[in-house]
C-alpha atoms as a PDB file:
ATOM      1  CA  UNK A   1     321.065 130.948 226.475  1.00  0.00           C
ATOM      2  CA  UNK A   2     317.946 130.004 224.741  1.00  0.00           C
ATOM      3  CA  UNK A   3     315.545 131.407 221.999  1.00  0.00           C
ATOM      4  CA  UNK A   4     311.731 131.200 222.540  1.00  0.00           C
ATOM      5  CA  UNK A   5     308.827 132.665 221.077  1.00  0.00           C
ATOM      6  CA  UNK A   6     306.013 135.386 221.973  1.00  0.00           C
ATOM      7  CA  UNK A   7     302.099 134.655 221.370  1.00  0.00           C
ATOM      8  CA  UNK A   8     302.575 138.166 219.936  1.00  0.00           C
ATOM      9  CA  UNK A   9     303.608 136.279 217.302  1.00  0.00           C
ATOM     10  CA  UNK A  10     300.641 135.694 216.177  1.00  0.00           C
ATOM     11  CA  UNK A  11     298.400 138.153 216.848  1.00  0.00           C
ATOM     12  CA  UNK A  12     295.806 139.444 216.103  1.00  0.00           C
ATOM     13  CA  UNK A  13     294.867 136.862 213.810  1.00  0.00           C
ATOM     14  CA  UNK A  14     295.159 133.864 216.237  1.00  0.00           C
ATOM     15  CA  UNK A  15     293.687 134.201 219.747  1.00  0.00           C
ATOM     16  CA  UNK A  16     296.144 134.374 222.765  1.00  0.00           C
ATOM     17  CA  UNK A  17     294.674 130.846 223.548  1.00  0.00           C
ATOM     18  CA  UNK A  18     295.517 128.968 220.332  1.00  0.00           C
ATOM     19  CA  UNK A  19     298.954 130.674 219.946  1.00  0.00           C
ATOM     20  CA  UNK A  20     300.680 128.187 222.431  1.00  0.00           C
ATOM     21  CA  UNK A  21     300.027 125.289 219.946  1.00  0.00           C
ATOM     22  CA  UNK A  22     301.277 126.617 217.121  1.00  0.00           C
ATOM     23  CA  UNK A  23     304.293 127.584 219.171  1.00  0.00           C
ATOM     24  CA  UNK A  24     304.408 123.949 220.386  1.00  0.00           C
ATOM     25  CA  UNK A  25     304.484 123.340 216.665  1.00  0.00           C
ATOM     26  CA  UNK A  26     307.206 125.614 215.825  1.00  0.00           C
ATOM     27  CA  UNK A  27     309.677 123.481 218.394  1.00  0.00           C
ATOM     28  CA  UNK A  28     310.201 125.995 220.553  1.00  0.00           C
ATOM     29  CA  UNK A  29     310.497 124.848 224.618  1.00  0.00           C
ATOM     30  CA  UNK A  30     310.203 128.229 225.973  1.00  0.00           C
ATOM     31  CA  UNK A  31     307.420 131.026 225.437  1.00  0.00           C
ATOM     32  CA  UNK A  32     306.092 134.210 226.821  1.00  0.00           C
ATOM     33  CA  UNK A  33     302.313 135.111 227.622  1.00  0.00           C
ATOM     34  CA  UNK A  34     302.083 138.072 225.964  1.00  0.00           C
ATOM     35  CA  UNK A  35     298.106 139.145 227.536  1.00  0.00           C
ATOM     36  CA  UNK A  36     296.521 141.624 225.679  1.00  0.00           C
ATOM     37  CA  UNK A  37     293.414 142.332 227.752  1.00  0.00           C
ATOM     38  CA  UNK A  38     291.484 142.226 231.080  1.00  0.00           C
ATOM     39  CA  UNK A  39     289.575 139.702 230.378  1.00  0.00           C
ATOM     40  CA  UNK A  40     293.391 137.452 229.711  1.00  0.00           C
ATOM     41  CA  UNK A  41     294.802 138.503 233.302  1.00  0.00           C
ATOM     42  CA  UNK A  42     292.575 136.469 235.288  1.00  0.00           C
ATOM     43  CA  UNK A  43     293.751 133.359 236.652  1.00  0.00           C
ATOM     44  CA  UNK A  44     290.414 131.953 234.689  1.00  0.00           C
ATOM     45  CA  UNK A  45     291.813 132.478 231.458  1.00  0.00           C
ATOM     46  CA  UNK A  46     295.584 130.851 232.518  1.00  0.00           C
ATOM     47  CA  UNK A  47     293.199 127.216 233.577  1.00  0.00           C
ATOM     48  CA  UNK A  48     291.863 127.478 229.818  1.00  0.00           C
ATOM     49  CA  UNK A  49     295.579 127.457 228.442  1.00  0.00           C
ATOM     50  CA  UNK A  50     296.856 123.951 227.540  1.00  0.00           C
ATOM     51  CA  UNK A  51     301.132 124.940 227.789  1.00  0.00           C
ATOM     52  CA  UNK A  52     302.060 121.520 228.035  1.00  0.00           C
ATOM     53  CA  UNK A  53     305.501 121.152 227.090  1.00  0.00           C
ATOM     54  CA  UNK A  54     306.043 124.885 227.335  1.00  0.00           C
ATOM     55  CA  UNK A  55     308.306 126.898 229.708  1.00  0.00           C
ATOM     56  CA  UNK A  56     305.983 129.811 229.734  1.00  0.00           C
ATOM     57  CA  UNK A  57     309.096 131.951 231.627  1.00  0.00           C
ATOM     58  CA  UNK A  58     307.567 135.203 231.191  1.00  0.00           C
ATOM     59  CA  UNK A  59     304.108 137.037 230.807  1.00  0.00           C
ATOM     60  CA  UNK A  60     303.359 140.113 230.032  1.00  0.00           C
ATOM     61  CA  UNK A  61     300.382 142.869 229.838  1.00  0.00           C
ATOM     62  CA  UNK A  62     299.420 145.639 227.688  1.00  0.00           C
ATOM     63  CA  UNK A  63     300.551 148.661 229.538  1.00  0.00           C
ATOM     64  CA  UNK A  64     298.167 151.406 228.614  1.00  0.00           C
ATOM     65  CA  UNK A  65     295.941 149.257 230.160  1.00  0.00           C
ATOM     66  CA  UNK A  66     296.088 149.503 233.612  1.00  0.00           C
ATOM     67  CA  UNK A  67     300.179 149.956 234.437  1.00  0.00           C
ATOM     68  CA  UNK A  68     299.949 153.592 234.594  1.00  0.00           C
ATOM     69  CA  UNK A  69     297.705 153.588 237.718  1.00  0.00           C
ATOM     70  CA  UNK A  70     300.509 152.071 239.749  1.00  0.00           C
ATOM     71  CA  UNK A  71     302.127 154.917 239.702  1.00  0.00           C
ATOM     72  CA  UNK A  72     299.449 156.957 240.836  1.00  0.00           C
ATOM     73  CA  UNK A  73     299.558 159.688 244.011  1.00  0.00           C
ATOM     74  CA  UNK A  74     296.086 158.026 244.505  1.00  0.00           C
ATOM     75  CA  UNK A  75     295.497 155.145 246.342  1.00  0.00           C
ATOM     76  CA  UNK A  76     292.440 154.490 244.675  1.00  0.00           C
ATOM     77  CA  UNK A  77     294.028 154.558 241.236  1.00  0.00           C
ATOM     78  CA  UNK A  78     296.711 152.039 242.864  1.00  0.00           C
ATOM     79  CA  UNK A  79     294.252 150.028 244.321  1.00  0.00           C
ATOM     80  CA  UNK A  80     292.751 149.290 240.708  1.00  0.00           C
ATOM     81  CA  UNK A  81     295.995 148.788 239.358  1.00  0.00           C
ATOM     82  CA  UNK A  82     297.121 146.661 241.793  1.00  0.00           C
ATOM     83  CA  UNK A  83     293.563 144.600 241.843  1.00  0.00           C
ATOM     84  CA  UNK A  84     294.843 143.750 237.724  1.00  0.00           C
ATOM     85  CA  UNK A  85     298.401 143.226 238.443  1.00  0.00           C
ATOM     86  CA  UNK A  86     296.843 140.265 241.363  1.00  0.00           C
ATOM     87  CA  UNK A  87     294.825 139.018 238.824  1.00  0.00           C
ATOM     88  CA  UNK A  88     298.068 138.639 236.236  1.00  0.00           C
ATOM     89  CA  UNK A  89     300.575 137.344 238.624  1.00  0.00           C
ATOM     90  CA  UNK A  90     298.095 134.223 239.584  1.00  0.00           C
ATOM     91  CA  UNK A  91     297.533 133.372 235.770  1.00  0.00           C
ATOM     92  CA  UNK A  92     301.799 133.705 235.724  1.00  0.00           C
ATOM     93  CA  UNK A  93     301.400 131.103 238.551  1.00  0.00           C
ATOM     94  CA  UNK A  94     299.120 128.893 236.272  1.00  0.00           C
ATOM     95  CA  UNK A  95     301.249 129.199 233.557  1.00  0.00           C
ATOM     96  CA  UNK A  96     304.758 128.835 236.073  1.00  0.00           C
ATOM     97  CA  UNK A  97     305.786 132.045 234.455  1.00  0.00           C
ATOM     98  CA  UNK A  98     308.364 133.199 236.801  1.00  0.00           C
ATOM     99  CA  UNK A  99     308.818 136.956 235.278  1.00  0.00           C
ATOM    100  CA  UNK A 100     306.917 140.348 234.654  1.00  0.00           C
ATOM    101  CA  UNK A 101     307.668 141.739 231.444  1.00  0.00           C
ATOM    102  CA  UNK A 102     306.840 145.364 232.573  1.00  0.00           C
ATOM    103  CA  UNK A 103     307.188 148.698 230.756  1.00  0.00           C
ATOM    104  CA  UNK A 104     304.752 151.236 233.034  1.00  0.00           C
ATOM    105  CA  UNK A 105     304.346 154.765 232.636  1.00  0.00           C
ATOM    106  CA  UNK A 106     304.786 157.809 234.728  1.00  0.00           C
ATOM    107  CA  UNK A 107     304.870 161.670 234.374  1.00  0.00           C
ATOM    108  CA  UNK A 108     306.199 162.335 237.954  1.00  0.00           C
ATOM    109  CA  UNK A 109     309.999 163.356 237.859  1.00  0.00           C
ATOM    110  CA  UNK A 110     310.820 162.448 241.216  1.00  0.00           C
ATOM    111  CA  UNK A 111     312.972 159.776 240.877  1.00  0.00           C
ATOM    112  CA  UNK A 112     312.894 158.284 244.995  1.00  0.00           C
ATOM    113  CA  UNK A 113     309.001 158.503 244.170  1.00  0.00           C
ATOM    114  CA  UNK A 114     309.401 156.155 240.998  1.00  0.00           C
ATOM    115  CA  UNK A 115     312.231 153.629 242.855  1.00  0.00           C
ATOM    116  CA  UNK A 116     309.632 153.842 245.807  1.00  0.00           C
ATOM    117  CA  UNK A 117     306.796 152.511 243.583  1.00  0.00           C
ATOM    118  CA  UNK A 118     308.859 150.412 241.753  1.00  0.00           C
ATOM    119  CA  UNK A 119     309.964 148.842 245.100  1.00  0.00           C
ATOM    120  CA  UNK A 120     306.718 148.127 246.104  1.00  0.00           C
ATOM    121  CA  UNK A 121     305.037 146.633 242.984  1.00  0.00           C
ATOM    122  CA  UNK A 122     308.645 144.110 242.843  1.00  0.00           C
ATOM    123  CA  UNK A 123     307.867 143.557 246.422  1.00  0.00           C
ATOM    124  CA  UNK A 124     304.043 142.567 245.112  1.00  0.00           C
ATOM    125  CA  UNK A 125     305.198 140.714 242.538  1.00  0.00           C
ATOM    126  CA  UNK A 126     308.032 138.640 244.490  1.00  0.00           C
ATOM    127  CA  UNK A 127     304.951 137.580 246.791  1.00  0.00           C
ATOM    128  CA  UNK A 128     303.522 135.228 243.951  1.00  0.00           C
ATOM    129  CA  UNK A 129     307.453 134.107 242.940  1.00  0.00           C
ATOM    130  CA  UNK A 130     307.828 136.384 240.462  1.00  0.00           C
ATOM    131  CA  UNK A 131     310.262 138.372 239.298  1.00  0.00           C
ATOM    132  CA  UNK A 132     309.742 142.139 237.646  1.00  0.00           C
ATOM    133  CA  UNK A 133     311.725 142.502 234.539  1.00  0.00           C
ATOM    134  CA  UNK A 134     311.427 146.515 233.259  1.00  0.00           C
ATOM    135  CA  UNK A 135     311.240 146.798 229.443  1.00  0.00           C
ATOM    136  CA  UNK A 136     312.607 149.876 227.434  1.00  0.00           C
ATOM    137  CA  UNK A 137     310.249 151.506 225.881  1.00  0.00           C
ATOM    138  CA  UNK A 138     309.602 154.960 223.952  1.00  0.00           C
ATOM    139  CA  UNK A 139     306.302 155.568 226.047  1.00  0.00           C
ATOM    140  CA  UNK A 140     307.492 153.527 228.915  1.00  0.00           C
ATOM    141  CA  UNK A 141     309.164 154.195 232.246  1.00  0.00           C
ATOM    142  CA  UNK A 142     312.456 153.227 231.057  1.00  0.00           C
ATOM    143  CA  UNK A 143     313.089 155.108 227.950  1.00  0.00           C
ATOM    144  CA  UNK A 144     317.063 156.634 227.508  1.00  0.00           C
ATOM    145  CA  UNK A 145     320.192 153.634 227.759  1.00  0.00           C
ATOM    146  CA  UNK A 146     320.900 155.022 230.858  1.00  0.00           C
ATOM    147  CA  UNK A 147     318.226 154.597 232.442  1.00  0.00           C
ATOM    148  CA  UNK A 148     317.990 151.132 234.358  1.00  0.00           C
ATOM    149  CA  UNK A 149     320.567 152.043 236.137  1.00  0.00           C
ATOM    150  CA  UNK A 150     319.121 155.134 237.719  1.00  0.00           C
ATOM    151  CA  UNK A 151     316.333 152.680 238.725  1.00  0.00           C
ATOM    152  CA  UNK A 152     317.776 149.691 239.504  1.00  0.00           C
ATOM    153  CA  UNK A 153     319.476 151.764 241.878  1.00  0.00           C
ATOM    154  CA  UNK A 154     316.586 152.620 243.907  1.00  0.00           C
ATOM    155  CA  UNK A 155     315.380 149.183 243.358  1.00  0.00           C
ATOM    156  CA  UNK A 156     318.303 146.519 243.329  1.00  0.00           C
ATOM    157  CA  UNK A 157     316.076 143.399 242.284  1.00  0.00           C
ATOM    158  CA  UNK A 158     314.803 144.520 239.469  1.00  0.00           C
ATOM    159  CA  UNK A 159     316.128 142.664 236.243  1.00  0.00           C
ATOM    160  CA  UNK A 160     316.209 144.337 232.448  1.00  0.00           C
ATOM    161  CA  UNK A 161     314.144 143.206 229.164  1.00  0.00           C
ATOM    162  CA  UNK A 162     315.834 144.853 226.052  1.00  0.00           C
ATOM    163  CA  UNK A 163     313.378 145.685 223.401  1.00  0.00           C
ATOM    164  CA  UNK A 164     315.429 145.566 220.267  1.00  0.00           C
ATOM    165  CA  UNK A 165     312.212 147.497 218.264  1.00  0.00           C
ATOM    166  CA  UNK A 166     312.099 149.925 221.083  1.00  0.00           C
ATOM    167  CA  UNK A 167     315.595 150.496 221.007  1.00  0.00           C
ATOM    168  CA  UNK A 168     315.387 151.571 217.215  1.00  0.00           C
ATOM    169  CA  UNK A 169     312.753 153.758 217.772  1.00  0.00           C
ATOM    170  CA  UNK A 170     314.343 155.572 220.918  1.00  0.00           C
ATOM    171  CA  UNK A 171     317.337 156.573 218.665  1.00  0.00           C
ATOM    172  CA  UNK A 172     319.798 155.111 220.232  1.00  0.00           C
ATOM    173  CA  UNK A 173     322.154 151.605 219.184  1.00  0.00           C
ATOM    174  CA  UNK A 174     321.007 148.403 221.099  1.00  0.00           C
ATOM    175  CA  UNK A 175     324.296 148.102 222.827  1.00  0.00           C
ATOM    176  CA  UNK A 176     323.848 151.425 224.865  1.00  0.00           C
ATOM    177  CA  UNK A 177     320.922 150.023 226.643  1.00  0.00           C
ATOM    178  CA  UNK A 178     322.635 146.822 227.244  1.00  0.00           C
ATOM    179  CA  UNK A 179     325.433 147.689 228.297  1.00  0.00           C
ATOM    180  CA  UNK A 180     323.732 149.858 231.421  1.00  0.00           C
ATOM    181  CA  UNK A 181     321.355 146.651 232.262  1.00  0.00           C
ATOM    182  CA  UNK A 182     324.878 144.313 231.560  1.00  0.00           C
ATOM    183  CA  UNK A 183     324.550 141.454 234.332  1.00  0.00           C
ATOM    184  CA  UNK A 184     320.892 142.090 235.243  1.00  0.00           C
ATOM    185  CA  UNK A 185     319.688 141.480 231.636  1.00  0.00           C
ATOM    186  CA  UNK A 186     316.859 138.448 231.772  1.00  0.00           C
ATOM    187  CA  UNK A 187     315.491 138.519 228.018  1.00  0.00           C
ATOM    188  CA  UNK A 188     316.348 140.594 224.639  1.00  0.00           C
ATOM    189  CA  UNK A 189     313.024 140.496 222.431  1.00  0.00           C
ATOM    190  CA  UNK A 190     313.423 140.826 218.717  1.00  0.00           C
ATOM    191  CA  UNK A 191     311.060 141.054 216.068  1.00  0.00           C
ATOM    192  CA  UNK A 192     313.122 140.186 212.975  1.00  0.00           C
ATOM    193  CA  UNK A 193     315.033 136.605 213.636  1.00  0.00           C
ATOM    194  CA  UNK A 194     317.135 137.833 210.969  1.00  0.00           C
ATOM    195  CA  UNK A 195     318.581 140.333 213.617  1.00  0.00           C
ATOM    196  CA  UNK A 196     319.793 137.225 215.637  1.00  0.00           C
ATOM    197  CA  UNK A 197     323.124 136.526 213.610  1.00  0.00           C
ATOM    198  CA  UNK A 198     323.845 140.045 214.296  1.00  0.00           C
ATOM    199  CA  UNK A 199     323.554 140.117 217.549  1.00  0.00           C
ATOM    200  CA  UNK A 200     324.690 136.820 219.434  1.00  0.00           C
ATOM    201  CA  UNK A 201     328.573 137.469 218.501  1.00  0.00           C
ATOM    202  CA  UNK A 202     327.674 140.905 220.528  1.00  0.00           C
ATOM    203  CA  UNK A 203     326.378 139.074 223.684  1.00  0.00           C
ATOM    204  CA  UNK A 204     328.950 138.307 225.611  1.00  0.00           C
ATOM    205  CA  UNK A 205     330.002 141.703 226.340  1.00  0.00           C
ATOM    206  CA  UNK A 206     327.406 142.109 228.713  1.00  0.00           C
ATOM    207  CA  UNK A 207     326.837 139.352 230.824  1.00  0.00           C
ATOM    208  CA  UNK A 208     324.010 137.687 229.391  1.00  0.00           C
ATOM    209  CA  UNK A 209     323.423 134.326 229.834  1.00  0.00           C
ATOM    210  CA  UNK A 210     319.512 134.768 229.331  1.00  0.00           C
ATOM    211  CA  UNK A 211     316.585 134.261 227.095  1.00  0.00           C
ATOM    212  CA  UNK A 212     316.161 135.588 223.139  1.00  0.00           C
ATOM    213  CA  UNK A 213     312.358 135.928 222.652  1.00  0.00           C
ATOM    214  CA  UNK A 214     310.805 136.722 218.847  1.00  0.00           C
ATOM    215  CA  UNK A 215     307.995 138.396 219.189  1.00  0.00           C
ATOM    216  CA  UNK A 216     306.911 139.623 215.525  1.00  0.00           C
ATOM    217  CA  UNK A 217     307.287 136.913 213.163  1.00  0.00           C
ATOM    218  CA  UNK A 218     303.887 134.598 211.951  1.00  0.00           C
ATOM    219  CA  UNK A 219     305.856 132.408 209.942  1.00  0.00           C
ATOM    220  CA  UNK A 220     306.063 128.982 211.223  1.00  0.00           C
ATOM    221  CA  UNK A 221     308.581 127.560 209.195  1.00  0.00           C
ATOM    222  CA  UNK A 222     310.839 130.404 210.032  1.00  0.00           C
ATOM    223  CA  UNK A 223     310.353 129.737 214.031  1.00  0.00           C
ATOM    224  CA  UNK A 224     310.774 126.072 213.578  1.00  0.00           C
ATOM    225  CA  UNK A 225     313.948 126.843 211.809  1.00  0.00           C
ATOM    226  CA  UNK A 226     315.199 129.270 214.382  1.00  0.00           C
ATOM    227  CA  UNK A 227     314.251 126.894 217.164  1.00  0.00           C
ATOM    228  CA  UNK A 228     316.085 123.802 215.748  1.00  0.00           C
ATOM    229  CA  UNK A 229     319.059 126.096 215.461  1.00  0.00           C
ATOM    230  CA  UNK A 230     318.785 127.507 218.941  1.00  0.00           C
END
Protein backbone atom coordinates (compact mmCIF):
# COMPACT_ATOMS: atom_id res chain seq x y z
CA UNK A 1 0.00 0.00 0.00
CA UNK A 2 1.11 3.45 -0.71
CA UNK A 3 -0.08 7.12 -0.10
CA UNK A 4 0.16 9.69 -2.97
CA UNK A 5 -1.15 12.93 -3.66
CA UNK A 6 -3.87 14.66 -6.05
CA UNK A 7 -3.04 18.01 -8.13
CA UNK A 8 -6.46 18.75 -6.59
CA UNK A 9 -4.43 19.54 -3.98
CA UNK A 10 -3.72 22.50 -5.05
CA UNK A 11 -6.17 23.93 -6.91
CA UNK A 12 -7.37 26.46 -7.96
CA UNK A 13 -4.63 28.51 -6.90
CA UNK A 14 -1.80 26.57 -8.68
CA UNK A 15 -2.33 25.47 -12.30
CA UNK A 16 -2.74 21.66 -13.03
CA UNK A 17 0.76 22.10 -14.70
CA UNK A 18 2.82 23.41 -11.77
CA UNK A 19 1.08 21.11 -9.20
CA UNK A 20 3.37 18.06 -10.09
CA UNK A 21 6.44 20.00 -8.72
CA UNK A 22 5.27 20.92 -5.70
CA UNK A 23 4.12 17.35 -5.30
CA UNK A 24 7.67 16.28 -6.29
CA UNK A 25 8.51 18.57 -3.42
CA UNK A 26 6.25 17.15 -0.94
CA UNK A 27 8.17 13.49 -1.40
CA UNK A 28 5.51 11.85 -2.62
CA UNK A 29 6.39 8.96 -5.59
CA UNK A 30 2.94 8.50 -6.69
CA UNK A 31 0.23 11.13 -7.96
CA UNK A 32 -3.01 11.43 -9.76
CA UNK A 33 -3.89 13.87 -12.76
CA UNK A 34 -6.74 15.27 -11.53
CA UNK A 35 -7.84 17.37 -15.24
CA UNK A 36 -10.17 19.90 -14.75
CA UNK A 37 -10.95 21.00 -18.30
CA UNK A 38 -11.02 20.34 -22.09
CA UNK A 39 -8.42 22.12 -22.88
CA UNK A 40 -6.20 19.50 -20.00
CA UNK A 41 -7.51 16.17 -21.81
CA UNK A 42 -5.56 16.50 -24.83
CA UNK A 43 -2.57 14.56 -25.24
CA UNK A 44 -0.98 18.29 -25.93
CA UNK A 45 -1.33 19.32 -22.54
CA UNK A 46 0.16 15.66 -20.99
CA UNK A 47 3.77 16.61 -23.47
CA UNK A 48 3.77 20.06 -21.44
CA UNK A 49 3.81 18.09 -18.00
CA UNK A 50 7.34 17.49 -16.62
CA UNK A 51 6.26 14.11 -14.03
CA UNK A 52 9.65 13.06 -13.75
CA UNK A 53 10.01 11.00 -10.83
CA UNK A 54 6.26 10.63 -10.53
CA UNK A 55 4.06 7.49 -10.82
CA UNK A 56 1.19 9.41 -12.22
CA UNK A 57 -1.12 5.93 -11.59
CA UNK A 58 -4.31 7.56 -12.12
CA UNK A 59 -6.05 10.56 -13.98
CA UNK A 60 -9.06 11.79 -13.75
CA UNK A 61 -11.74 14.35 -15.41
CA UNK A 62 -14.35 16.62 -14.28
CA UNK A 63 -17.51 14.73 -14.85
CA UNK A 64 -20.14 17.30 -15.57
CA UNK A 65 -18.06 17.90 -18.27
CA UNK A 66 -18.53 15.59 -20.81
CA UNK A 67 -19.10 11.95 -18.80
CA UNK A 68 -22.74 12.22 -18.93
CA UNK A 69 -22.89 11.94 -22.76
CA UNK A 70 -21.56 8.41 -22.57
CA UNK A 71 -24.42 7.36 -21.39
CA UNK A 72 -26.48 8.80 -23.90
CA UNK A 73 -29.41 6.83 -26.16
CA UNK A 74 -27.72 9.08 -28.83
CA UNK A 75 -24.95 8.20 -30.72
CA UNK A 76 -24.14 11.58 -31.43
CA UNK A 77 -24.02 12.56 -27.78
CA UNK A 78 -21.66 9.33 -27.40
CA UNK A 79 -19.70 10.17 -30.17
CA UNK A 80 -18.71 13.59 -28.39
CA UNK A 81 -18.18 11.94 -25.29
CA UNK A 82 -16.23 9.41 -26.51
CA UNK A 83 -14.11 11.99 -28.91
CA UNK A 84 -13.02 13.60 -24.97
CA UNK A 85 -12.61 10.38 -23.26
CA UNK A 86 -9.81 9.55 -26.60
CA UNK A 87 -8.37 12.65 -26.00
CA UNK A 88 -7.89 11.80 -21.95
CA UNK A 89 -6.79 8.28 -22.22
CA UNK A 90 -3.69 9.40 -24.66
CA UNK A 91 -2.59 12.22 -22.13
CA UNK A 92 -3.00 9.00 -19.35
CA UNK A 93 -0.57 7.36 -21.87
CA UNK A 94 1.82 10.44 -21.67
CA UNK A 95 1.65 10.56 -18.21
CA UNK A 96 1.79 6.24 -17.90
CA UNK A 97 -1.33 6.67 -15.88
CA UNK A 98 -2.68 3.25 -15.98
CA UNK A 99 -6.34 4.08 -14.38
CA UNK A 100 -9.65 6.12 -14.99
CA UNK A 101 -10.85 7.68 -12.00
CA UNK A 102 -14.52 7.79 -13.26
CA UNK A 103 -17.74 8.86 -11.52
CA UNK A 104 -20.37 9.41 -14.74
CA UNK A 105 -23.86 10.17 -14.56
CA UNK A 106 -27.04 8.66 -15.77
CA UNK A 107 -30.87 9.03 -15.30
CA UNK A 108 -31.78 5.76 -17.16
CA UNK A 109 -32.86 2.96 -14.61
CA UNK A 110 -32.19 0.14 -16.69
CA UNK A 111 -29.54 -1.44 -15.15
CA UNK A 112 -28.31 -4.10 -18.41
CA UNK A 113 -28.41 -0.58 -20.26
CA UNK A 114 -25.87 1.02 -17.67
CA UNK A 115 -23.52 -2.48 -17.37
CA UNK A 116 -23.87 -2.36 -21.29
CA UNK A 117 -22.35 1.16 -21.46
CA UNK A 118 -20.18 0.64 -18.81
CA UNK A 119 -18.84 -2.43 -20.72
CA UNK A 120 -18.14 -0.63 -23.60
CA UNK A 121 -16.42 2.58 -22.35
CA UNK A 122 -13.95 -0.24 -20.02
CA UNK A 123 -13.62 -1.96 -23.28
CA UNK A 124 -12.48 1.75 -24.77
CA UNK A 125 -10.49 2.42 -22.12
CA UNK A 126 -8.59 -1.12 -21.88
CA UNK A 127 -7.62 -0.29 -25.66
CA UNK A 128 -5.07 2.50 -24.49
CA UNK A 129 -3.96 0.07 -21.23
CA UNK A 130 -6.08 1.49 -19.01
CA UNK A 131 -8.03 0.48 -16.48
CA UNK A 132 -11.68 2.14 -15.41
CA UNK A 133 -11.88 2.63 -11.74
CA UNK A 134 -15.79 3.89 -10.80
CA UNK A 135 -15.83 6.49 -7.99
CA UNK A 136 -18.80 6.90 -5.46
CA UNK A 137 -20.28 9.79 -5.72
CA UNK A 138 -23.60 11.71 -4.53
CA UNK A 139 -24.28 12.93 -8.23
CA UNK A 140 -22.44 10.07 -9.74
CA UNK A 141 -23.35 6.69 -11.19
CA UNK A 142 -22.37 4.88 -8.20
CA UNK A 143 -24.06 6.49 -5.35
CA UNK A 144 -25.62 3.81 -2.40
CA UNK A 145 -22.70 1.08 -0.70
CA UNK A 146 -24.30 -1.37 -2.56
CA UNK A 147 -23.93 -0.35 -5.51
CA UNK A 148 -20.59 -1.59 -7.26
CA UNK A 149 -21.65 -4.65 -6.93
CA UNK A 150 -24.81 -4.39 -8.95
CA UNK A 151 -22.38 -3.03 -11.61
CA UNK A 152 -19.47 -4.80 -11.39
CA UNK A 153 -21.72 -7.50 -12.04
CA UNK A 154 -22.65 -6.54 -15.41
CA UNK A 155 -19.17 -5.45 -15.90
CA UNK A 156 -16.56 -7.82 -14.10
CA UNK A 157 -13.34 -5.61 -14.84
CA UNK A 158 -14.26 -2.78 -13.46
CA UNK A 159 -12.22 -1.83 -10.21
CA UNK A 160 -13.65 0.63 -7.19
CA UNK A 161 -12.28 4.25 -6.04
CA UNK A 162 -13.76 5.04 -2.51
CA UNK A 163 -14.37 8.66 -2.03
CA UNK A 164 -14.09 9.09 1.68
CA UNK A 165 -15.83 12.94 1.22
CA UNK A 166 -18.43 11.36 -0.92
CA UNK A 167 -19.06 8.76 1.41
CA UNK A 168 -19.89 11.40 4.22
CA UNK A 169 -22.06 13.18 2.18
CA UNK A 170 -24.10 10.05 0.86
CA UNK A 171 -25.01 9.25 4.55
CA UNK A 172 -23.69 6.28 4.87
CA UNK A 173 -20.17 4.96 7.06
CA UNK A 174 -17.07 4.44 4.73
CA UNK A 175 -16.94 0.79 5.51
CA UNK A 176 -20.38 0.01 3.79
CA UNK A 177 -19.04 1.04 0.49
CA UNK A 178 -15.92 -0.83 1.01
CA UNK A 179 -16.90 -3.60 2.04
CA UNK A 180 -19.23 -4.18 -1.37
CA UNK A 181 -16.04 -3.07 -3.66
CA UNK A 182 -13.73 -5.45 -0.95
CA UNK A 183 -11.05 -7.13 -3.39
CA UNK A 184 -11.67 -4.87 -6.41
CA UNK A 185 -10.81 -1.67 -4.44
CA UNK A 186 -7.75 0.24 -6.48
CA UNK A 187 -7.55 3.70 -4.48
CA UNK A 188 -9.42 5.32 -1.26
CA UNK A 189 -9.13 9.27 -1.71
CA UNK A 190 -9.23 11.36 1.40
CA UNK A 191 -9.24 14.88 1.92
CA UNK A 192 -8.22 15.23 5.59
CA UNK A 193 -4.72 13.15 6.17
CA UNK A 194 -5.81 13.31 9.61
CA UNK A 195 -8.50 10.64 8.60
CA UNK A 196 -5.55 8.25 7.72
CA UNK A 197 -4.78 6.96 11.38
CA UNK A 198 -8.35 6.16 11.45
CA UNK A 199 -8.63 4.30 8.78
CA UNK A 200 -5.48 2.05 7.94
CA UNK A 201 -6.13 -0.30 11.17
CA UNK A 202 -9.67 -0.72 9.17
CA UNK A 203 -8.02 -1.84 5.85
CA UNK A 204 -7.43 -5.09 6.00
CA UNK A 205 -10.88 -6.18 6.24
CA UNK A 206 -11.39 -5.69 2.77
CA UNK A 207 -8.77 -6.75 0.69
CA UNK A 208 -6.96 -3.76 -0.09
CA UNK A 209 -3.63 -3.77 -0.93
CA UNK A 210 -3.97 -0.43 -3.04
CA UNK A 211 -3.27 3.22 -3.23
CA UNK A 212 -4.33 6.15 -0.42
CA UNK A 213 -4.57 9.39 -2.48
CA UNK A 214 -5.09 13.06 -0.53
CA UNK A 215 -6.74 15.09 -2.53
CA UNK A 216 -7.71 18.33 -0.38
CA UNK A 217 -4.86 19.40 1.57
CA UNK A 218 -2.41 22.66 0.23
CA UNK A 219 -0.14 22.32 2.95
CA UNK A 220 3.20 21.15 1.98
CA UNK A 221 4.70 20.44 5.09
CA UNK A 222 1.77 18.33 6.01
CA UNK A 223 2.19 16.11 2.61
CA UNK A 224 5.87 15.88 3.09
CA UNK A 225 5.16 14.62 6.51
CA UNK A 226 2.55 12.14 5.43
CA UNK A 227 4.76 10.96 2.60
CA UNK A 228 7.90 10.29 4.75
CA UNK A 229 5.58 8.32 6.97
CA UNK A 230 3.95 6.38 4.18
Amino acid sequence: MVTGISTACFNPHTETEDCFKLINEAGAEVCEAALRTFYEYRPEFAKKCDTAGLDVRFISSFPPNFEAQLFSRSRRVRGDGFYWLDQILRSAQLFGAKNYIFRGSVLDEDINFITGRLNEISNFCLRFGVNLCIENSVSGLYRRPDGFARLKAGCPQLSGALSLNSARLSGYPWQMYAANMSGALSVIKISEPEALKHILPALKNYAFDGCIIIENTPNLKMLKKISENA
